[in-house]
Each structure stands twice: as C-alpha cells, then as structure tokens.
Protein backbone atom coordinates (compact mmCIF):
# COMPACT_ATOMS: atom_id res chain seq x y z
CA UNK A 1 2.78 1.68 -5.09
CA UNK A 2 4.87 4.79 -5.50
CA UNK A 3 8.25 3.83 -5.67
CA UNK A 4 9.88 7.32 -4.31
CA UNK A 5 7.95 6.79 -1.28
CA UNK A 6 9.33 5.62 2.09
CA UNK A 7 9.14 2.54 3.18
CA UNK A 8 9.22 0.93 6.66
CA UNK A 9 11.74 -2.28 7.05
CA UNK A 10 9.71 -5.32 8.40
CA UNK A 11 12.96 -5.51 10.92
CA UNK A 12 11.75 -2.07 12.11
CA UNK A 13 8.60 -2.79 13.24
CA UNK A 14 8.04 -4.11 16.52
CA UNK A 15 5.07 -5.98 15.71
CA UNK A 16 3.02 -7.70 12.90
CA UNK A 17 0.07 -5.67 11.49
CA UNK A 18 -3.30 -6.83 10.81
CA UNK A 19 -5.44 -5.39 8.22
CA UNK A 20 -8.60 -4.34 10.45
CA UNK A 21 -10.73 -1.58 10.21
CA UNK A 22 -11.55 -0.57 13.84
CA UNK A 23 -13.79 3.02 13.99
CA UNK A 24 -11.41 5.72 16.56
CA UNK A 25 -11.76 9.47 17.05
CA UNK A 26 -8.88 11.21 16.65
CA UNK A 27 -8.42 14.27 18.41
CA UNK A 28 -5.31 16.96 18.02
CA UNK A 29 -4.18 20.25 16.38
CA UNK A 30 -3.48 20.32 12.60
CA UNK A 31 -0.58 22.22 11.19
CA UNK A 32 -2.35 25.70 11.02
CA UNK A 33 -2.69 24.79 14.77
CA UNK A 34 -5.84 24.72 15.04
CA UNK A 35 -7.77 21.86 16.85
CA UNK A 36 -9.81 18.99 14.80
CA UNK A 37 -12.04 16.45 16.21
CA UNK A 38 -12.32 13.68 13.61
CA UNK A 39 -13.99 10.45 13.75
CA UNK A 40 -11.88 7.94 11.47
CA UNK A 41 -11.17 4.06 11.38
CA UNK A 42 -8.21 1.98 11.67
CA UNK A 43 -6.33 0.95 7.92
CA UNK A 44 -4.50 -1.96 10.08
CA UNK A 45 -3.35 -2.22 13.47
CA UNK A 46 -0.18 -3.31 15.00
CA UNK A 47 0.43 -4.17 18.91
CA UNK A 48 2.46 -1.01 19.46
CA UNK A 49 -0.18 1.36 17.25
CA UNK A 50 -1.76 1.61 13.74
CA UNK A 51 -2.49 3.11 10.86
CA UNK A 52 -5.72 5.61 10.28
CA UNK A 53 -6.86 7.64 7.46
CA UNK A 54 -7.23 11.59 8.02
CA UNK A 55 -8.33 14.61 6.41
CA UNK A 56 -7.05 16.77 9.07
CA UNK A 57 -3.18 17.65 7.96
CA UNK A 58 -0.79 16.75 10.51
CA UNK A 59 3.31 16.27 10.87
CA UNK A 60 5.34 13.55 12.38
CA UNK A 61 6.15 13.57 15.55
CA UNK A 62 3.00 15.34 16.91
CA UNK A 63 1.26 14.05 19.45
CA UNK A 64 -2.50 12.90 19.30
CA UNK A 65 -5.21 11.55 20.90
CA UNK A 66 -6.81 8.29 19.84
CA UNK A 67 -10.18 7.24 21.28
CA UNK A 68 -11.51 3.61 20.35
CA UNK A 69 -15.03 4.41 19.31
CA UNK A 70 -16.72 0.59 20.80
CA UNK A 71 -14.59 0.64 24.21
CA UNK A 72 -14.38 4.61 24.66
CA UNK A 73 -10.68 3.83 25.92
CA UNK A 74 -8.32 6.67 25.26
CA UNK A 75 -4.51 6.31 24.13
CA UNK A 76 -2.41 8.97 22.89
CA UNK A 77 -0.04 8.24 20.53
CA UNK A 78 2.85 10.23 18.63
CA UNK A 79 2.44 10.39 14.87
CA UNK A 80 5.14 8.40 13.28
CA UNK A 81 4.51 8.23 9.56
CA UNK A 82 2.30 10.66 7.16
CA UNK A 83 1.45 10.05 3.16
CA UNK A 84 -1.40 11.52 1.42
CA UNK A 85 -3.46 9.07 0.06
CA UNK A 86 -5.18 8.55 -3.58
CA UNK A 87 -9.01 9.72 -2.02
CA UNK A 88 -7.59 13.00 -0.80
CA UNK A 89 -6.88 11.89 3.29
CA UNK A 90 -3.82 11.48 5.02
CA UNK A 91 -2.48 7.41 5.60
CA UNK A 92 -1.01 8.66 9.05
CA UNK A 93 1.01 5.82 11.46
CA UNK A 94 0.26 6.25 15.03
CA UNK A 95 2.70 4.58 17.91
CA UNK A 96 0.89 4.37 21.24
CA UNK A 97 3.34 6.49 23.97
CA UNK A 98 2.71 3.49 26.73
CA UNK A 99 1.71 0.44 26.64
CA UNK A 100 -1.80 -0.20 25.10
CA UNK A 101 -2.00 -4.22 25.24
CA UNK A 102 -5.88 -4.23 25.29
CA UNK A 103 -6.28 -0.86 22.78
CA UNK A 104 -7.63 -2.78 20.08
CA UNK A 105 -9.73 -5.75 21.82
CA UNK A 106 -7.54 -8.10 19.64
CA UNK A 107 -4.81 -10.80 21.35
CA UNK A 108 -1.58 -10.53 19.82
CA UNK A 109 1.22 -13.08 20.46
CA UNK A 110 3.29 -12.39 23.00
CA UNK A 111 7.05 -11.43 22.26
CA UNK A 112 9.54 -14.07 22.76
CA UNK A 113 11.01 -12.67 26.23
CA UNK A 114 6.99 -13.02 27.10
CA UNK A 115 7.72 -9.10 28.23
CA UNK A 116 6.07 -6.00 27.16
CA UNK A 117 6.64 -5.20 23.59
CA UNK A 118 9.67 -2.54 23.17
CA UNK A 119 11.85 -1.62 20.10
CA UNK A 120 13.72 -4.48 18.61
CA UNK A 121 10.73 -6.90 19.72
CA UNK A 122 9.09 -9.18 17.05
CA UNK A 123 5.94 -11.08 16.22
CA UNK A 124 5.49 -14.40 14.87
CA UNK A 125 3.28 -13.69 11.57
CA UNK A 126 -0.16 -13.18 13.01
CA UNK A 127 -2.66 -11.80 15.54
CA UNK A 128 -4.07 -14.96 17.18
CA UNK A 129 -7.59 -14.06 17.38
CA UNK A 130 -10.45 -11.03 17.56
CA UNK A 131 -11.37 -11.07 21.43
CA UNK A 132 -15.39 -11.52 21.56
CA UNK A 133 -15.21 -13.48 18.08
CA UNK A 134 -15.03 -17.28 17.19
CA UNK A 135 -11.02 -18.20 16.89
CA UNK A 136 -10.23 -17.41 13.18
C-alpha cells in the first residue's frame, strides 16, 4: 500500500463494501474530453456505489454512466475517488446520484432507521447474500 496515498475513513463511508467483481460498461468523456465507451468490472461494491478499474483517464467529480452488463440497468454516478493502479488502469470510486438499491442484484442490510441509505448511514459488517445464489 502506498502510504502517501489517500485514504477513505471507514466512518465516511455510508456502507460496507464487498469484494465482487460484477462486469459494467462505463460510459463518459475522459479528460481530453473526448467520449469512451469501456466495458470494465466491479473491484468491490458498496450499497451507495463501487469501485471499477479504467483505462480511460478521468477526474473527480465527473459524472458517468454505469451500465450493469447481466441486468442492462443504467445508473449514473459521480466519480468520487481516482488512483492509478500497478497494471496501468485507473482504481476509480463511483457514488450512484439516486438511489440504486437493486444496482448490483445483491441484498444489503438495511440501515438502522430501516430508511434509504444517506450520508452518515452505516452497515453492520456484511452484505447478507448474492440475490439468485444459495445464502452464503
């Protein structure tokens, strides 16, 4: 781990990620501004976004458009997060811009208030299951 890099406070994040490599296109405009169509998968997922590996460059805050590959459901999502990577991509952190409960096909808890996830929420340690798979 590089030690001069930045690093996201567990009390930041809103929910608990799971390692889970889930194949997405990712549509949007590098920072030449040109447009890139790139298909990609998930490095973990979270209830609120995830994390994806790209080769096309692009700067936080942006906006971009995530497609699940299996479900063809579309969410865009503001880029939150960008480190280059040891095999020459970009580790970029995604946050969906509305509510995406169902984005992944995987049930996370519920937040204690049992409402929609918002800042300042927080997950007990795990996702409860993969929907369509035996209970893990």
């Amino acid at each position: 781990m590089n030690p001069s890099a930045p690093r996201i406070s567990p009390k930041r994040r809103r929910s608990k990620r799971l390692g889970l490599s889930v194949p997405v296109f990712v549509y949007g405009m590098n920072v030449s501004g040109e447009p890139f169509r790139e298909l990609t998968s998930t490095i973990s997922v979270n209830a609120n976004g995830g994390l994806v590996a790209l080769a096309a460059t692009v700067r936080e805050g942006q906006t971009v458009l995530v497609q699940n590959k299996s479900t063809r459901q579309e969410q865009e999502c503001r880029v939150v997060h960008v480190r280059f990577t040891d095999d020459d991509k970009w580790a970029v952190g995604i946050a969906f811009t509305q509510v995406a409960t169902d984005f992944w096909q995987v049930s996370f808890p519920p937040s204690v208030s049992g409402r929609a996830a918002c800042a300042g929420d927080s997950y007990p340690n795990r996702a409860t299951s993969l929907k369509g798979s035996p209970a893990a």
